[in-house]
Protein backbone atom coordinates (compact mmCIF):
# COMPACT_ATOMS: atom_id res chain seq x y z
CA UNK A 1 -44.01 73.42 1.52
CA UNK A 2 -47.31 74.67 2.38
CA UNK A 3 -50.81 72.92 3.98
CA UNK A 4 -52.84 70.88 1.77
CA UNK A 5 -49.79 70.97 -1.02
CA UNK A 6 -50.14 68.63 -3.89
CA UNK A 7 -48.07 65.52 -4.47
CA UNK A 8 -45.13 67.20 -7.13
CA UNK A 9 -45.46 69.96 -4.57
CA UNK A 10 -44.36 67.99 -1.80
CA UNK A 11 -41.86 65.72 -3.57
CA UNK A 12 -39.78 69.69 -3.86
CA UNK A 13 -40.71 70.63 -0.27
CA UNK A 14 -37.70 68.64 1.17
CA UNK A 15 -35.38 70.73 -0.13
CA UNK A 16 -36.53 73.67 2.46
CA UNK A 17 -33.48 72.27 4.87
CA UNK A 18 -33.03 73.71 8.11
CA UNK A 19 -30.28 76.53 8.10
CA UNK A 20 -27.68 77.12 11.24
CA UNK A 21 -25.62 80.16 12.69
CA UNK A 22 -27.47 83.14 14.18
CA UNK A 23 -26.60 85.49 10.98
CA UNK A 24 -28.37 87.77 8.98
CA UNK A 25 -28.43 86.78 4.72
CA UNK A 26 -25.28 88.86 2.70
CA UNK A 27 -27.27 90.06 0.12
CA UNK A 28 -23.98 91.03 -1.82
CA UNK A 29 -23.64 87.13 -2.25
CA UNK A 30 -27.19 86.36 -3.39
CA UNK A 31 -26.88 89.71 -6.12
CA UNK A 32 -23.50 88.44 -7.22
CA UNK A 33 -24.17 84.98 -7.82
CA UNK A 34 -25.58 83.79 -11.45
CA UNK A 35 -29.05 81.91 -11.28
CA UNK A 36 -28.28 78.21 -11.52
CA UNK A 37 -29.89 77.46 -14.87
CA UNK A 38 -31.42 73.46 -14.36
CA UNK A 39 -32.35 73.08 -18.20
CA UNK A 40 -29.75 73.97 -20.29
CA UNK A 41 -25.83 74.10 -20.12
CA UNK A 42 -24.00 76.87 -22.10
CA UNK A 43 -20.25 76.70 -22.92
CA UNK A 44 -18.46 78.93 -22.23
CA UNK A 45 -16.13 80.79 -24.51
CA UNK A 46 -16.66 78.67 -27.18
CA UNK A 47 -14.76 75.72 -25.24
CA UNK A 48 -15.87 72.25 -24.17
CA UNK A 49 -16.77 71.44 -20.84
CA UNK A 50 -13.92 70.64 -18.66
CA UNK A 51 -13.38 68.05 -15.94
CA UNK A 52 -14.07 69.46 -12.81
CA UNK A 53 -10.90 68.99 -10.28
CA UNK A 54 -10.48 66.93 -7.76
CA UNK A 55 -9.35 69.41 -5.04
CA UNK A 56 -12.82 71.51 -6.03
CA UNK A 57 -14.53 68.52 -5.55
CA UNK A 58 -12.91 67.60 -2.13
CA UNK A 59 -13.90 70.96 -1.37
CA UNK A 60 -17.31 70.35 -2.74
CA UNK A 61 -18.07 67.37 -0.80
CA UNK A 62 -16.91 69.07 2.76
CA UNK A 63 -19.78 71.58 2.06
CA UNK A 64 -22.09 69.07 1.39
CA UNK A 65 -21.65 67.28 4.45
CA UNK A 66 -21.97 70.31 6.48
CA UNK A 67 -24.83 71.32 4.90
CA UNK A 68 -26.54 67.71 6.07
CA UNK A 69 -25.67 68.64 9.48
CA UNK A 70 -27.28 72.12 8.84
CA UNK A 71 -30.37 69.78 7.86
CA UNK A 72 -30.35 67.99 11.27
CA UNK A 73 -29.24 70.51 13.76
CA UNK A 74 -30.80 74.18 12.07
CA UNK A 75 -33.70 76.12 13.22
CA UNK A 76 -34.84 78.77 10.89
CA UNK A 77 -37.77 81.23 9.67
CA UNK A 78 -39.72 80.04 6.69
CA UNK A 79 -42.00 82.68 4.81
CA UNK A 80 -43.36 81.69 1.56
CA UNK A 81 -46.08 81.59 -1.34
CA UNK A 82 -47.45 78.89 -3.41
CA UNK A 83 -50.11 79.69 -6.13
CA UNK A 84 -51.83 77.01 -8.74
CA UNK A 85 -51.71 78.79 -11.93
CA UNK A 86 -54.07 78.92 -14.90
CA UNK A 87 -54.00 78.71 -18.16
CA UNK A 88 -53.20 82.23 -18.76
CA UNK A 89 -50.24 82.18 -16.63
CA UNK A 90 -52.29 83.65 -13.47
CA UNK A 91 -52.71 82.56 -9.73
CA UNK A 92 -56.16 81.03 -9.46
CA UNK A 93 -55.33 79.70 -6.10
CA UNK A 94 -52.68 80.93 -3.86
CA UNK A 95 -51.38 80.00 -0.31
CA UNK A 96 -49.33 81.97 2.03
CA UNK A 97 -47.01 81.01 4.77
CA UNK A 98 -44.66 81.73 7.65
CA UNK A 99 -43.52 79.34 10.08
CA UNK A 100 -40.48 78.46 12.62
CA UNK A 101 -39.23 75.46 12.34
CA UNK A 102 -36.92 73.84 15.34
CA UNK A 103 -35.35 70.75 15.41
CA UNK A 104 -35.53 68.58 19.04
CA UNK A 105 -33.01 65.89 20.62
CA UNK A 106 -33.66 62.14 20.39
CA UNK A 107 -35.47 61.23 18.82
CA UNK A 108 -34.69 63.65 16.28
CA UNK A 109 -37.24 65.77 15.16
CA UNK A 110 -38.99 69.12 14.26
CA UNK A 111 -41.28 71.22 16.12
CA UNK A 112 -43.59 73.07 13.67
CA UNK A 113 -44.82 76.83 14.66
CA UNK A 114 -46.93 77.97 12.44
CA UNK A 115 -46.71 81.62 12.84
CA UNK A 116 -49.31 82.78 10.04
CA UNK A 117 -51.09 81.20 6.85
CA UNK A 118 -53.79 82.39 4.33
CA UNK A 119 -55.52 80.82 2.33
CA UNK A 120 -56.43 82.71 -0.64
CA UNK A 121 -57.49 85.60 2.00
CA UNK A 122 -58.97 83.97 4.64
CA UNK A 123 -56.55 83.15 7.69
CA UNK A 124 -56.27 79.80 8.56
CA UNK A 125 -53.63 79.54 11.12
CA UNK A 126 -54.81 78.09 13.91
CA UNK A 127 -56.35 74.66 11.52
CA UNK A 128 -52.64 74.51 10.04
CA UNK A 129 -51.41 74.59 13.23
CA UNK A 130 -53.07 71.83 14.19
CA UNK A 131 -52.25 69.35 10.93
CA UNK A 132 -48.67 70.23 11.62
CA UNK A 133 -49.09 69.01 15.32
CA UNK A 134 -50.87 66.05 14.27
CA UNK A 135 -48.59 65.46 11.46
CA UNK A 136 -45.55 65.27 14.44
CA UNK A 137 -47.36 62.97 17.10
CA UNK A 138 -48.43 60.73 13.86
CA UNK A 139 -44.40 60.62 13.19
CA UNK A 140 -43.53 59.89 16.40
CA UNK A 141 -45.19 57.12 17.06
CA UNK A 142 -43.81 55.49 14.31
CA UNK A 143 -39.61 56.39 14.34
CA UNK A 144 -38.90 53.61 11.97
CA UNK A 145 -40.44 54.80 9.52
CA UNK A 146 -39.43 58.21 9.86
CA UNK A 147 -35.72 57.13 10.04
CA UNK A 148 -36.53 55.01 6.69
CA UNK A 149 -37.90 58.33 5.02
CA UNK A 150 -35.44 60.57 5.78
CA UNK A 151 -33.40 58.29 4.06
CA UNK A 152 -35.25 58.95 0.77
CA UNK A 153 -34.34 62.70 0.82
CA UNK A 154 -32.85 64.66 -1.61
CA UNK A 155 -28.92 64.96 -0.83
CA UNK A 156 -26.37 67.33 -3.11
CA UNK A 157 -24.57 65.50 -5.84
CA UNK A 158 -21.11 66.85 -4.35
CA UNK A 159 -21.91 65.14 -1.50
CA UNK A 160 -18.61 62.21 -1.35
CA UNK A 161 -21.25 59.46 -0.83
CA UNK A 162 -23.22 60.53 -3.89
CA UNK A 163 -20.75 61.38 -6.72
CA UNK A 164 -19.68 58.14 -7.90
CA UNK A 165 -23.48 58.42 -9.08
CA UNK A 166 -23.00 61.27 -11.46
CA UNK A 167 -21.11 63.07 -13.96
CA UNK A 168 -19.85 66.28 -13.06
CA UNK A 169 -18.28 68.95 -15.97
CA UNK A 170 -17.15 72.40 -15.77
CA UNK A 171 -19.39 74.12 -18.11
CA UNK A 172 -18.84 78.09 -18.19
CA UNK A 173 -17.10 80.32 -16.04
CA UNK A 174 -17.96 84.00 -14.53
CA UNK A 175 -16.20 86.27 -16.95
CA UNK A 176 -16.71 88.76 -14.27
CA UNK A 177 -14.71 86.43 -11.64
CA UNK A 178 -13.04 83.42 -12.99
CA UNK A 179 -13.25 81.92 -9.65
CA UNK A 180 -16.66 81.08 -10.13
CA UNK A 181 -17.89 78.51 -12.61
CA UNK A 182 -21.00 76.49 -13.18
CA UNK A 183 -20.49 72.75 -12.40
CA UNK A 184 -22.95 70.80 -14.54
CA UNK A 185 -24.62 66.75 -13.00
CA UNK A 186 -26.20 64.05 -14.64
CA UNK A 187 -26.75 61.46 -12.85
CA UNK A 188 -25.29 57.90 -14.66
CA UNK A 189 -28.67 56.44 -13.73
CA UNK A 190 -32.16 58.28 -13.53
CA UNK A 191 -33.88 58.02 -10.17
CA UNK A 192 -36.32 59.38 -7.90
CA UNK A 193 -33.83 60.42 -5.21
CA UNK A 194 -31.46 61.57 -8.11
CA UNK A 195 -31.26 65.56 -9.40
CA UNK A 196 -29.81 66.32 -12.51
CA UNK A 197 -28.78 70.48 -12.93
CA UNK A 198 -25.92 72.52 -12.31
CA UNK A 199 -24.96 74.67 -9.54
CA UNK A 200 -22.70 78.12 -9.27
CA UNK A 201 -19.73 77.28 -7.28
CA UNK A 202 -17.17 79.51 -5.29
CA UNK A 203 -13.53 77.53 -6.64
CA UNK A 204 -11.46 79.72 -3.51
CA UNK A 205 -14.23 78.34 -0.64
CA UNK A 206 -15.35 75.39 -2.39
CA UNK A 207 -18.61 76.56 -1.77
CA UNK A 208 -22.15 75.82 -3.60
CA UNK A 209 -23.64 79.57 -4.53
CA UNK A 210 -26.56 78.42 -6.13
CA UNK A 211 -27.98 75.12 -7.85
CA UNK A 212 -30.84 74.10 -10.14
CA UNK A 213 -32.23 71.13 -10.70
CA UNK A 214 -34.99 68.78 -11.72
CA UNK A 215 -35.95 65.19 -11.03
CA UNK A 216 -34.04 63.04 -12.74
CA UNK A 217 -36.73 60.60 -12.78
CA UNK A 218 -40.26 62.27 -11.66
CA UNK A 219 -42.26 60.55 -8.58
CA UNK A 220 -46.26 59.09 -9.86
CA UNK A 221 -48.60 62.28 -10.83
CA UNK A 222 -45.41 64.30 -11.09
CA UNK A 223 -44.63 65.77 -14.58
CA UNK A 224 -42.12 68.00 -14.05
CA UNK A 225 -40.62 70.24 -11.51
CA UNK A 226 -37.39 72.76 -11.09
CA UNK A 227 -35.87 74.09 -8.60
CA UNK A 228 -33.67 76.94 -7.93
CA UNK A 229 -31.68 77.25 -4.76
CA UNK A 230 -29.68 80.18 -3.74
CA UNK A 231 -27.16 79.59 -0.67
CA UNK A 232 -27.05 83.20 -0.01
CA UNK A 233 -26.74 83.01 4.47
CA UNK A 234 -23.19 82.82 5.58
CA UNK A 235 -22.66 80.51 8.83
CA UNK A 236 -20.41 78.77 10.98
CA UNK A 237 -21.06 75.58 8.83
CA UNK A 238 -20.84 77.91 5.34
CA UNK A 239 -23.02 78.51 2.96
CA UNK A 240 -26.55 77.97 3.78
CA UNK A 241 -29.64 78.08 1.74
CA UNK A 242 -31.47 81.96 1.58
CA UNK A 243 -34.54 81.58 -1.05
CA UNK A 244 -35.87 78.97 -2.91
CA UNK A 245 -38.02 78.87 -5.62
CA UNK A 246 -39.96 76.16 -7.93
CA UNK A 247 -42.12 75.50 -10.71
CA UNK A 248 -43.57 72.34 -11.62
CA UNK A 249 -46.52 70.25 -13.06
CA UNK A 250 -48.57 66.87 -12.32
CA UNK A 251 -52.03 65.45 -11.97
CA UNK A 252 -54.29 62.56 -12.60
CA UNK A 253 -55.50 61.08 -15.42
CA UNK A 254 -57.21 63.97 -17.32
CA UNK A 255 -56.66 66.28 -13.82
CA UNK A 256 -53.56 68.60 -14.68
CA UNK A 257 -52.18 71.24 -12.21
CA UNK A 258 -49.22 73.80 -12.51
CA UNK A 259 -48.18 75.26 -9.41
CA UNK A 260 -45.00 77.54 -8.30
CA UNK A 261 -43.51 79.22 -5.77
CA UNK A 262 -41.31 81.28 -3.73
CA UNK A 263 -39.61 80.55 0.22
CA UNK A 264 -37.23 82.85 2.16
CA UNK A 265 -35.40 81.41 4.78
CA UNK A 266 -33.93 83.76 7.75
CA UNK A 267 -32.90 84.28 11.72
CA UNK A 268 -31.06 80.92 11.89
CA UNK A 269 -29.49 79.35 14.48
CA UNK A 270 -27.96 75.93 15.74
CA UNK A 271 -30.45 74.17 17.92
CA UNK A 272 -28.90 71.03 18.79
């Protein structure tokens, strides 16, 4: 997510995915919406978890796909925070961020403005300004291997092309608003480009409200991570993700680093 981020740190930054529509967050969704919970699954009302239908997961998978195109075609407003945390639970190191990111025409890409980082005080804008235009001429020159990476990112499990990889189950419901239940995933077989989680769903839109996950099976030096998504931006293409958060471990050998952190995503618009 940010300059100079450590491997476990990266392997979570492709889920900041561009967001489309010009319009402003509805906070009313984002208060209303239960945190995805990527650890444990509760049943509800005493009852097992329930197959999940196969109209919701139509539904499901129509979002999904939209929400690749709102990867390709979005521009958006990143601002966010990542700190390396020590033993006692405090920010020893901490980075700070706000950028615009803009996708281009072929070949498809993304223009990086880097609007404003810090560095644990000291502004270093203009230095991360530069890595990020290096960082697109160095992708550019090589668009086979940037069409062979982007086929390693993370995708939702709804999506129609993934689910035959998981198991999906129904595993509490909103006593507040039936409508809305928690969709568990496992995936049938652990892998790097494989989440396992549940996510908040809207069962009138057939709508993701918010997921949380972890790697199903962690990249090399990373021990753990979770993530917490909240689709909280209403848009032509529906729900689109509002704040992100994530907390996760790794290292080398006897090296061992916890970092977390926090991105808000705003003013979006279709681009292409």
């Amino acid at each position: 997510m940010l300059p100079r981020r450590s491997t476990f740190a990266a392997a979570v930054a492709v889920i900041l995915f561009a967001v489309p529509a010009a319009s402003r967050a509805d906070d009313s969704i984002v208060a209303e919406a239960p945190a995805a919970a990527p650890t444990s699954i509760t049943r509800a009302f005493g009852a097992d978890p329930s197959a999940v239908s196969e109209a919701l997961m139509a539904g499901l998978a129509k979002h999904a796909a939209r929400f690749e195109e709102m990867k390709k075609r979005g521009a958006f407003t990143m601002t966010g925070r990542m700190e390396e945390v020590d033993g006692d639970g405090k920010a020893s190191d901490w980075k700070e961020i706000q950028l615009r990111s803009t996708p281009t025409p072929m070949p498809m890409d993304r223009i990086t403005n880097v609007i404003r980082y810090v560095e644990n005080g000291k502004d270093e804008t203009a230095d991360a300004q530069k890595r990020a235009n290096e960082r697109r001429a160095k992708r550019l020159k090589d668009p086979d291997k940037q069409a062979e990476e982007r086929k390693k990112d993370l995708r939702l499990p709804f999506l129609a092309s993934e689910q035959a990889r998981y198991v999906f189950s129904v595993s509490e419901r909103d006593a507040s608003d039936p409508a809305r239940v928690r969709v568990a995933f496992v995936p049938k077989s652990p892998a790097e480009d494989a989440i396992k989680g549940s996510a908040w769903v809207d069962t009138n839109e057939r709508e993701v409200l918010s997921i949380g996950f972890s790697l199903s099976k962690n990249p090399t030096f990373v021990a753990h991570v979770e993530i917490t998504i909240v689709f909280g931006l209403p848009t032509e293409l529906g729900r689109a993700p509002s704040k992100l958060s994530f907390d996760g471990r790794g290292g080398f050998l006897f090296i061992r680093k916890h970092f977390r952190g926090t991105a808000t995503l705003s003013e979006p618009r279709v681009a292409v």
